[in-house]
Protein backbone atom coordinates (compact mmCIF):
# COMPACT_ATOMS: atom_id res chain seq x y z
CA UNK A 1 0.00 0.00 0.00
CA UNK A 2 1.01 3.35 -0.85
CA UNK A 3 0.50 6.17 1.73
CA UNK A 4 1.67 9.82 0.72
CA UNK A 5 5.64 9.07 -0.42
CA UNK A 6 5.75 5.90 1.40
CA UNK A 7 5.64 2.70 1.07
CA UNK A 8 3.76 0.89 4.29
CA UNK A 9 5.57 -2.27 2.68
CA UNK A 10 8.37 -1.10 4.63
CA UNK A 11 6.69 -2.37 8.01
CA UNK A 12 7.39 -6.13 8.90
CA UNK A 13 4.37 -8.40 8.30
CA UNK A 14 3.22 -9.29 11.67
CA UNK A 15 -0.80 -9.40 11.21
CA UNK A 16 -3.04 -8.43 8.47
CA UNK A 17 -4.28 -4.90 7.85
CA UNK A 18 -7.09 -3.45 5.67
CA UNK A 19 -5.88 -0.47 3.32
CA UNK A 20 -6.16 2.60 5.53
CA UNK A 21 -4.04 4.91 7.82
CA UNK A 22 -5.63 6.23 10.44
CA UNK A 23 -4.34 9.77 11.00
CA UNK A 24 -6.02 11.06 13.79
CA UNK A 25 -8.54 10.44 17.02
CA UNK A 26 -11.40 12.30 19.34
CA UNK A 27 -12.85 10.11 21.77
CA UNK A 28 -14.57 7.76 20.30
CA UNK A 29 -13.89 8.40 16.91
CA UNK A 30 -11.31 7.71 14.68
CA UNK A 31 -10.60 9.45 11.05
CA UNK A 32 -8.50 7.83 8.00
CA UNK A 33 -6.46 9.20 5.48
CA UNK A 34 -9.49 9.61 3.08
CA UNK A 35 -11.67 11.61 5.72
CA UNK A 36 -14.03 8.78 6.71
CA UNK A 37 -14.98 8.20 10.44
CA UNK A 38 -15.37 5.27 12.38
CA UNK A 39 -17.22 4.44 16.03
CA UNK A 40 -14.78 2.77 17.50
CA UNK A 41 -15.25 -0.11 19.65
CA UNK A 42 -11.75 -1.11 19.61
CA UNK A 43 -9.90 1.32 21.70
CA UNK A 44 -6.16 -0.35 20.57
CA UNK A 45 -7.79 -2.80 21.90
CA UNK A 46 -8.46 -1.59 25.47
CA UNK A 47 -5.75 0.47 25.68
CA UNK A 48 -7.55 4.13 25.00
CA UNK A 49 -9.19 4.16 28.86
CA UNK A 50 -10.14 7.72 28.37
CA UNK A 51 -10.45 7.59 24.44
CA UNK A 52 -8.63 9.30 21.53
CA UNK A 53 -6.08 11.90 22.42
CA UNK A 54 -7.74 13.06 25.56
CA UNK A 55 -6.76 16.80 26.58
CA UNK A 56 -5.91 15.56 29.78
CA UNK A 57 -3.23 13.49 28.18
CA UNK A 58 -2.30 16.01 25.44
CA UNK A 59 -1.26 19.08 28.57
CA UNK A 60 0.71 16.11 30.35
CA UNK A 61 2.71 15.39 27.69
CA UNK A 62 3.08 18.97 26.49
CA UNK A 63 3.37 20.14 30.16
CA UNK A 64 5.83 17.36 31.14
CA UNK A 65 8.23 16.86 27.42
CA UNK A 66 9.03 20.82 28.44
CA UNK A 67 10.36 19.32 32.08
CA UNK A 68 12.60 16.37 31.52
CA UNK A 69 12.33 13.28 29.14
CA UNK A 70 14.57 10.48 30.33
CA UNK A 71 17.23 10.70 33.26
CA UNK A 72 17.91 6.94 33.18
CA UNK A 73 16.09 4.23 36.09
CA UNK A 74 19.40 4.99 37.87
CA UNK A 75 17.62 8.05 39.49
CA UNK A 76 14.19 9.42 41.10
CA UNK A 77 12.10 10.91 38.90
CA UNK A 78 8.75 13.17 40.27
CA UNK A 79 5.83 12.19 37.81
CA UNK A 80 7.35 8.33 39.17
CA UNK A 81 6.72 8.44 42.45
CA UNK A 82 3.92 10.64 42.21
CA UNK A 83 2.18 7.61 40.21
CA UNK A 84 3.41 5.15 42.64
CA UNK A 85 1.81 6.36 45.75
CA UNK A 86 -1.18 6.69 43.62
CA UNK A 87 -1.55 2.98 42.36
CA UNK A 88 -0.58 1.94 46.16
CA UNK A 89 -2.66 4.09 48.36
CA UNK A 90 -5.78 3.03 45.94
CA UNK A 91 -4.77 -0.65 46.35
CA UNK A 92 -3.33 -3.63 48.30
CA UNK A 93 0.18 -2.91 47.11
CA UNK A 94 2.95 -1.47 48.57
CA UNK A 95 5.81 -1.27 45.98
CA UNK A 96 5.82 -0.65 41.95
CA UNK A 97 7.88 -0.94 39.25
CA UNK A 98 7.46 0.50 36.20
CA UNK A 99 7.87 -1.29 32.54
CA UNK A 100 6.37 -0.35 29.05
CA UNK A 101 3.69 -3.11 28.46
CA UNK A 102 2.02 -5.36 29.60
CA UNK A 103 4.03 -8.60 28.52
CA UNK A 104 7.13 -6.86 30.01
CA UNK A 105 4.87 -6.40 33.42
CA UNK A 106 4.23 -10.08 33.54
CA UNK A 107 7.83 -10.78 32.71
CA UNK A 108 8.36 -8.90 36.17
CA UNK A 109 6.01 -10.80 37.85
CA UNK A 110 7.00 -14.48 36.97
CA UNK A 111 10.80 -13.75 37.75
CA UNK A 112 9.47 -11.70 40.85
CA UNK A 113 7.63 -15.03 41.75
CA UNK A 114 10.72 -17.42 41.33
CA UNK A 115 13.16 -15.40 43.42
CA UNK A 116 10.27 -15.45 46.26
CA UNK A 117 10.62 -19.09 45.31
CA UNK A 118 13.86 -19.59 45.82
CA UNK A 119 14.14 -17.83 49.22
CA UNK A 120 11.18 -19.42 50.16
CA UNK A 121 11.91 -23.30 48.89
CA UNK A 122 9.89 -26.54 49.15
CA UNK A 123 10.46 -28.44 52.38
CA UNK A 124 13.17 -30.60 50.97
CA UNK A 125 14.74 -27.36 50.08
CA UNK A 126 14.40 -27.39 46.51
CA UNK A 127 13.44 -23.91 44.97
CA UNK A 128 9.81 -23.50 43.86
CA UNK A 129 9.46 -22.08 40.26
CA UNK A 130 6.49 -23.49 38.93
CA UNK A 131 3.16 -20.83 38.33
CA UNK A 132 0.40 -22.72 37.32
CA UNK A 133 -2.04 -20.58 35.09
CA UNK A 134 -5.12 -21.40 32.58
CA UNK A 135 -6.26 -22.67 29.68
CA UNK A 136 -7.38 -20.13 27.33
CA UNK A 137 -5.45 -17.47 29.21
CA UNK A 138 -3.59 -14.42 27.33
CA UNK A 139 -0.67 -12.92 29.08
CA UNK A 140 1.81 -11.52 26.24
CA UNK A 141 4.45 -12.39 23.26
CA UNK A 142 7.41 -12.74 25.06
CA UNK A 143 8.64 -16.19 24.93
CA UNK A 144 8.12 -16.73 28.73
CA UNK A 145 4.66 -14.93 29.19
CA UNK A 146 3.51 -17.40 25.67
CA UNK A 147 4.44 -20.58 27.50
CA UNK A 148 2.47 -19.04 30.76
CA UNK A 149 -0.51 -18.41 28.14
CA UNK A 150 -3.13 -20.91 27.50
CA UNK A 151 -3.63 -19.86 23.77
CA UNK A 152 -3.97 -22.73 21.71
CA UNK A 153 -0.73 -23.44 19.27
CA UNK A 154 1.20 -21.13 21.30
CA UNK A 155 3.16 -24.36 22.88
CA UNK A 156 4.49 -25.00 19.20
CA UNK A 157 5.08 -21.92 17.62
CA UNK A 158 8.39 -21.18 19.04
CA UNK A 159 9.02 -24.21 20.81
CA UNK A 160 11.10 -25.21 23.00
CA UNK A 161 8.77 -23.11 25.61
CA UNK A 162 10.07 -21.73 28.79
CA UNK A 163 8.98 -24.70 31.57
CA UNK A 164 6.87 -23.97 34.63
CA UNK A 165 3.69 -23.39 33.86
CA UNK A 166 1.11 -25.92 34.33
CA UNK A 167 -2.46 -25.33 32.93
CA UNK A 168 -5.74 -25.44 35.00
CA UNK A 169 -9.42 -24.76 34.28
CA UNK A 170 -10.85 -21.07 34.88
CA UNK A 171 -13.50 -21.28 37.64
CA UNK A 172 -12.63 -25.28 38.58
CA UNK A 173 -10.91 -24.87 41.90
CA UNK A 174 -9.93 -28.81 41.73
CA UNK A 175 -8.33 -28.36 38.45
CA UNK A 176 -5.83 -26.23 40.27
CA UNK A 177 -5.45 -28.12 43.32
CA UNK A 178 -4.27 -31.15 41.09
CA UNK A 179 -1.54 -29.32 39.72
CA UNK A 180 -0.01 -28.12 42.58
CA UNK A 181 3.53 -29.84 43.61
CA UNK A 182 6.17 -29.27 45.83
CA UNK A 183 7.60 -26.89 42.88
CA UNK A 184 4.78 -24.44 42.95
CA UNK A 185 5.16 -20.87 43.86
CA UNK A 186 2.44 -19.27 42.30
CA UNK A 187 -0.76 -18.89 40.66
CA UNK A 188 -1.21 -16.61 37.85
CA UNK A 189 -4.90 -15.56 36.27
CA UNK A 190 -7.03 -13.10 34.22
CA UNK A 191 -9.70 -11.84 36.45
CA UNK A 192 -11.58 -11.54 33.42
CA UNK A 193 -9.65 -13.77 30.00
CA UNK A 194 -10.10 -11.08 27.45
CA UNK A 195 -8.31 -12.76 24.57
CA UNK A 196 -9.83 -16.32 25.08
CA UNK A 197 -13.48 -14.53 25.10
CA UNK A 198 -14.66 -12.37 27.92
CA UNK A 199 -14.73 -14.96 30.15
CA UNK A 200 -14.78 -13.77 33.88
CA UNK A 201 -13.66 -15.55 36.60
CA UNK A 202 -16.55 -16.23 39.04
CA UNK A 203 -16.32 -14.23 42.64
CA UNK A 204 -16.89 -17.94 44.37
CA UNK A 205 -13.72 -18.65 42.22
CA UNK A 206 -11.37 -15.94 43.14
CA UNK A 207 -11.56 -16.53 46.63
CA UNK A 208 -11.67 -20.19 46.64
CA UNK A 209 -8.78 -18.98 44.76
CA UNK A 210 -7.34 -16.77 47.07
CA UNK A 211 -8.07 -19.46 50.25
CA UNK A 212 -6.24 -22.33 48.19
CA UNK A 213 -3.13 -20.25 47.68
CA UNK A 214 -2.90 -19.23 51.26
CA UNK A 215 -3.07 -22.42 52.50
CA UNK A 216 -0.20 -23.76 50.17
CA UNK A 217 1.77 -21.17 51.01
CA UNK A 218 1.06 -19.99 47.00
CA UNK A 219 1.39 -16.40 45.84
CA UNK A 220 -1.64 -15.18 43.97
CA UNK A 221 -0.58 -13.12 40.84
CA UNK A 222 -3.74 -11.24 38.79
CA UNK A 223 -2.56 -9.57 35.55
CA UNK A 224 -4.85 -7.00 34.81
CA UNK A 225 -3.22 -5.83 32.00
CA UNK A 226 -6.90 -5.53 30.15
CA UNK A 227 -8.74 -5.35 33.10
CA UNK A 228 -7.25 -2.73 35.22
CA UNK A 229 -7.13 0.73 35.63
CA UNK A 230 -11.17 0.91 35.55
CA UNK A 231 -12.12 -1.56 32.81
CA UNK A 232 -14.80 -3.36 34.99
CA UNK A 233 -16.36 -1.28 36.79
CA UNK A 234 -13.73 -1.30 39.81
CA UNK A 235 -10.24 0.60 39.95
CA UNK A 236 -9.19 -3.02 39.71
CA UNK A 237 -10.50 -6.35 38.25
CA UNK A 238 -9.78 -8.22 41.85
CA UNK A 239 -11.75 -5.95 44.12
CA UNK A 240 -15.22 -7.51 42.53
CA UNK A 241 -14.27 -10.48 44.48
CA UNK A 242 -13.01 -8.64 48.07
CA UNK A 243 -9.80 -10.23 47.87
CA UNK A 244 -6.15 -9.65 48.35
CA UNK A 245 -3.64 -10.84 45.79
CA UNK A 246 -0.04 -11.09 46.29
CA UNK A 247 1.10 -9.88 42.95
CA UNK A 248 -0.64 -7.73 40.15
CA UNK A 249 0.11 -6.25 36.87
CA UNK A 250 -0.96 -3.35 34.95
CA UNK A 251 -0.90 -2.45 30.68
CA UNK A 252 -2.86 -0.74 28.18
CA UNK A 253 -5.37 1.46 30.31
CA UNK A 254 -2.60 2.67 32.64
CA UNK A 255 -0.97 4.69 29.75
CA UNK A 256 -4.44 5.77 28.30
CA UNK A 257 -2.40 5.06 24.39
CA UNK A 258 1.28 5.45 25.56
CA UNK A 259 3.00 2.93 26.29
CA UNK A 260 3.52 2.40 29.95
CA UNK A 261 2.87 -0.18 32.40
CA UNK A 262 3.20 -1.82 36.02
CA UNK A 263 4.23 -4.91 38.42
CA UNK A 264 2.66 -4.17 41.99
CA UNK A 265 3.48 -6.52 44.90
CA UNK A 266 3.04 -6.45 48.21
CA UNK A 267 5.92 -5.35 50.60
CA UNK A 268 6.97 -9.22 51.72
CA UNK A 269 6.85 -10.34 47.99
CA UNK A 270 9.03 -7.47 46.60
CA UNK A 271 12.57 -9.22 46.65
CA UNK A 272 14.23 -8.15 43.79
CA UNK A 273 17.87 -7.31 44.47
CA UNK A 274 19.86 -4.63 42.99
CA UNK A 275 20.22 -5.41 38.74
CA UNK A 276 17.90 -7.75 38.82
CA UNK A 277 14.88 -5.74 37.50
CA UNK A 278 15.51 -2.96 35.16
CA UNK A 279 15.06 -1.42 31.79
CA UNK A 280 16.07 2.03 30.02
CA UNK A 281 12.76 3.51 29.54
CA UNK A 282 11.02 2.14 32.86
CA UNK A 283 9.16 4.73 34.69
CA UNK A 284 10.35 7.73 32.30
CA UNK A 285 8.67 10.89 33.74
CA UNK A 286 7.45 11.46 30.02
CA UNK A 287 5.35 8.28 29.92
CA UNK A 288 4.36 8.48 33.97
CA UNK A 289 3.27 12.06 33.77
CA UNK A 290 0.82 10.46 31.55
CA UNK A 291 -0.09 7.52 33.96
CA UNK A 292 -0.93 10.30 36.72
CA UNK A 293 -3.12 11.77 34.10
CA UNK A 294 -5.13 8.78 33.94
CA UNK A 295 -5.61 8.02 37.15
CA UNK A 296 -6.79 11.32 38.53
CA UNK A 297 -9.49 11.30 36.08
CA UNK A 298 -10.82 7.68 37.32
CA UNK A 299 -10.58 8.97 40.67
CA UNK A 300 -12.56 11.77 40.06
CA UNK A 301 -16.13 11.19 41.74
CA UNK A 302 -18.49 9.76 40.02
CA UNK A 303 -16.33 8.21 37.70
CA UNK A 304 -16.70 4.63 38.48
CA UNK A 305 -20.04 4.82 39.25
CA UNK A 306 -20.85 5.74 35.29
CA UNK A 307 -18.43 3.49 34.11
CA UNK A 308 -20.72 0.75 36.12
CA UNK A 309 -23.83 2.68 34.45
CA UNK A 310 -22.50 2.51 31.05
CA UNK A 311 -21.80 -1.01 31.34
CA UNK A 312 -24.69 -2.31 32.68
CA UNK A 313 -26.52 -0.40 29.44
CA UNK A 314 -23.98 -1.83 27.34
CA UNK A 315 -25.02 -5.18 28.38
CA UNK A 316 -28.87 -4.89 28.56
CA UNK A 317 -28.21 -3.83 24.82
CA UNK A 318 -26.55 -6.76 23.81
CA UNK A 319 -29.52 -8.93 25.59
CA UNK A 320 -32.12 -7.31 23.75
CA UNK A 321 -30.16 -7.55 20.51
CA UNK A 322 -29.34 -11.33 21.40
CA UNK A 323 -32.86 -12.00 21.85
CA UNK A 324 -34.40 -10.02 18.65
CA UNK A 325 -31.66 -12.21 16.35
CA UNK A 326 -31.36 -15.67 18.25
CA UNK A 327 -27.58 -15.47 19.65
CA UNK A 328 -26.75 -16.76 22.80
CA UNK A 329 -26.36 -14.04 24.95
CA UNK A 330 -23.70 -11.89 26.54
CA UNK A 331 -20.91 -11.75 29.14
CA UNK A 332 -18.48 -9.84 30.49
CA UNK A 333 -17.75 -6.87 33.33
CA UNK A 334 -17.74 -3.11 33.40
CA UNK A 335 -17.32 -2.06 29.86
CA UNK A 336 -15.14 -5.47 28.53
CA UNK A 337 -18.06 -7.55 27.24
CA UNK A 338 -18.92 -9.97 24.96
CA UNK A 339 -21.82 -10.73 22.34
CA UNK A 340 -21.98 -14.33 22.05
CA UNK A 341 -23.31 -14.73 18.38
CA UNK A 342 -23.73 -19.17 18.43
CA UNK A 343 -22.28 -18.86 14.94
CA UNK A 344 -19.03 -18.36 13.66
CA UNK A 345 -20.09 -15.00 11.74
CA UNK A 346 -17.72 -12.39 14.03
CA UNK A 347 -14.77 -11.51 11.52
CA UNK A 348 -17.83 -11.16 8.65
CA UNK A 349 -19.12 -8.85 10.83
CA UNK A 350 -16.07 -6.85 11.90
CA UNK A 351 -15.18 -6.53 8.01
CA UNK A 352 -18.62 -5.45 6.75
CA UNK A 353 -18.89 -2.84 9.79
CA UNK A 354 -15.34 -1.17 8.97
CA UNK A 355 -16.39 -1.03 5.12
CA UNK A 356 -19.68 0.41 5.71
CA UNK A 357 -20.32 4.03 4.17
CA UNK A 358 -20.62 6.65 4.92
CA UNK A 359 -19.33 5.89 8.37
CA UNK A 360 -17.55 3.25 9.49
CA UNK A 361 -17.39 0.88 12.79
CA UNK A 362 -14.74 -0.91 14.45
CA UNK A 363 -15.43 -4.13 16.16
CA UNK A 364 -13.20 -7.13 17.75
CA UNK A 365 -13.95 -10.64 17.33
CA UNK A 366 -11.24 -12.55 19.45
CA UNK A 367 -13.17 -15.49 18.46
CA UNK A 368 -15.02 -16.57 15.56
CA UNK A 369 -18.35 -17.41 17.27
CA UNK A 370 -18.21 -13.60 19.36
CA UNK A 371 -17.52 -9.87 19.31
CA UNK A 372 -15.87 -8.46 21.91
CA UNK A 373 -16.57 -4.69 22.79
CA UNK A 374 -14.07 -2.66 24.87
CA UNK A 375 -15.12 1.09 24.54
CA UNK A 376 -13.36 4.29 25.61
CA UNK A 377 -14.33 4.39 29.57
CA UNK A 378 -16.22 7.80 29.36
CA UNK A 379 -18.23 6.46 26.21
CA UNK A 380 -21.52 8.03 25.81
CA UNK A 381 -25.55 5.90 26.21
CA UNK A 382 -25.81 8.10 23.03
CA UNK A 383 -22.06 6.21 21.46
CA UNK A 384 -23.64 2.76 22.65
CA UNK A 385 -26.99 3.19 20.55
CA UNK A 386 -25.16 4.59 17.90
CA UNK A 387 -22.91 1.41 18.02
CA UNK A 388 -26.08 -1.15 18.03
CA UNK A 389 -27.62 0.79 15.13
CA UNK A 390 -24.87 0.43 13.17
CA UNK A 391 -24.24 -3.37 14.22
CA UNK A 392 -27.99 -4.14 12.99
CA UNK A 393 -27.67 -2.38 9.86
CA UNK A 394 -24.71 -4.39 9.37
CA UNK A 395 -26.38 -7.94 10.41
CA UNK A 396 -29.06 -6.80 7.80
CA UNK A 397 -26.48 -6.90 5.12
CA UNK A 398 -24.66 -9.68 5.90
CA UNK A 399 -28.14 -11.23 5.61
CA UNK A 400 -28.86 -12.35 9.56
């Protein structure tokens, strides 16, 4: 594809993309490089917490690129620590350390995990390195945080896999308990699996969950890379179930677009020793002065509560649509939710609702048989009937 001078050619083939460039963003809305609009239900794919180039982002990063950009992780930094006390005085956690996604935040958490491991070994002495996670379960591209995945055809792809990681069944409390061993040090989950399909994990779960793990002397890691920072409802995905974890991780929403992210543990789990956890853009005041920017504006009242609003409306839409065409229903929390369509029609859809004209929309189907919505936090009731409109003009044409 040719765009302006350029050839997009030049980019490595990692995934296929339609023939557009998106050149700019407002809230919901997205605009290409031939002037058409489209709803946007994608949010780089949860990422956009407060939507499209929000102006509290935009006077961050103008206010804080005029300050300083990068002293190195070798020093303080203010918009750092500012963030920090913010993430752990709203949360169980005590200490943070900043990375720049999500797959790099659950990097930090399974080597976090093993060195608690090894000064905490197995009764025979042996260190305990094994984190037993789930089927189905998404938690990055790294070649340690695919073999802690449950995707299917990850454990081939770039095999050998990094060892360790035992797979259980979401919500099946004796799935886990049969994998545990003398090796095991952790447990690692998705309080809600957004890449294997909106599936939540049950309250009754978590803290069976949480009880398990105590009583095997188990950390309890919850990577809420998708659904943190406000995604269901709660600041966090684990406080829908009143519990505790050990461990927790942070992506996408945290940055609001930019890329920034977080390991949280508690003050008894944070063992790392000096050059053992690092990296040259962690915690940049740039990239945190953008994190604080976030934050404040979930904290503001009333913020939660219409994110709650919003996605309770979200989901008695899908209902009412699942009923009038004869899917099979919905799931999810907050605003990450799923229309279960009972036939494998979701990347039809998602095509024929970006090509529609005048205006386009921009859907996810993670899997073939479901579309997955993640709007901008602040979305609008007005935004979500807009959305449904356009999603039953498009079932029209694709002839459901």
């Amino acid at each position: 594809m040719e765009y302006k001078d350029f050839d997009s050619n030049k980019l490595m083939y990692v995934t296929n993309r339609p023939e557009l460039v998106f050149t700019e963003g407002d809230g919901m809305w997205l605009t290409d490089h031939k002037g058409k609009r489209y709803l946007d239900y994608l949010q780089g794919w949860a990422v956009n917490a407060l939507g499209h180039s929000p102006q509290c982002i935009q006077d961050a990063l103008a206010a804080q690129s005029k300050k300083l950009l990068n002293p190195s992780p070798a020093f303080y930094n203010a918009p750092s620590i500012e963030l920090a006390n913010l993430l752990t005085a709203n949360s169980v956690f005590d200490r943070v350390f900043f990375a720049n996604s999500g797959a790099e935040a659950n990097e930090g958490a399974i080597k976090l995990a093993r060195k608690w491991g090894k000064k905490n070994p197995a009764t025979n002495g042996d260190a305990r390195f094994e984190i037993i996670t789930f089927k189905h379960s998404f938690h990055g591209r790294t070649i340690a945080t695919m073999s802690a995945s449950g995707k299917d055809g990850w454990d081939t792809m770039f095999a050998p896999q990094v060892p360790g990681f035992p797979k259980a069944t979401l919500n099946d409390l004796a799935s886990v308990e049969k994998q545990i061993t003398k090796h095991t040090v952790a447990v690692m989950l998705e309080p809600v699996q957004g890449e294997g399909g909106v599936i939540p994990a049950t309250r009754e779960f978590m803290q069976g969950l949480r009880r398990l793990t105590r009583q095997a002397n188990l950390l309890l890691i919850v990577d809420e890379v998708q659904s943190g920072m406000g995604r269901t409802g709660e600041l966090f995905g684990y406080q829908l179930s009143g519990i505790e974890p050990d461990i927790m991780t942070l992506g996408k929403g945290i940055g609001g677009g930019v890329p920034l992210a977080a390991l949280l543990a508690r003050e008894d789990i944070a063992c790392f020793e000096a050059g053992e956890q690092g990296g040259t853009y962690n915690g940049n005041p740039l990239m945190t002065a953008v994190g604080v920017a976030v934050i404040k504006e979930l904290l503001k009242p009333g913020f939660m509560e219409t994110v709650r609003e919003r996605g309770q409306y979200l989901r008695e839409r899908s209902l009412a649509l699942s009923e009038k065409y004869g899917f099979e229903g919905e799931r999810g929390e907050g605003l990450l939710r799923a229309l279960q369509l009972g036939r494998d029609i979701g990347p039809q859809i998602v095509e024929a609702a970006r090509d529609m004209e005048p205006v386009g929309l921009l859907l996810n189907s993670p899997r073939p048989n479901l579309l997955r919505f993640m709007p901008s936090l602040n979305v609008s009731r007005d935004e979500i009937d807009q959305m449904f409109s356009m999603l039953e003009d498009v079932l029209a044409k694709i002839g459901q």
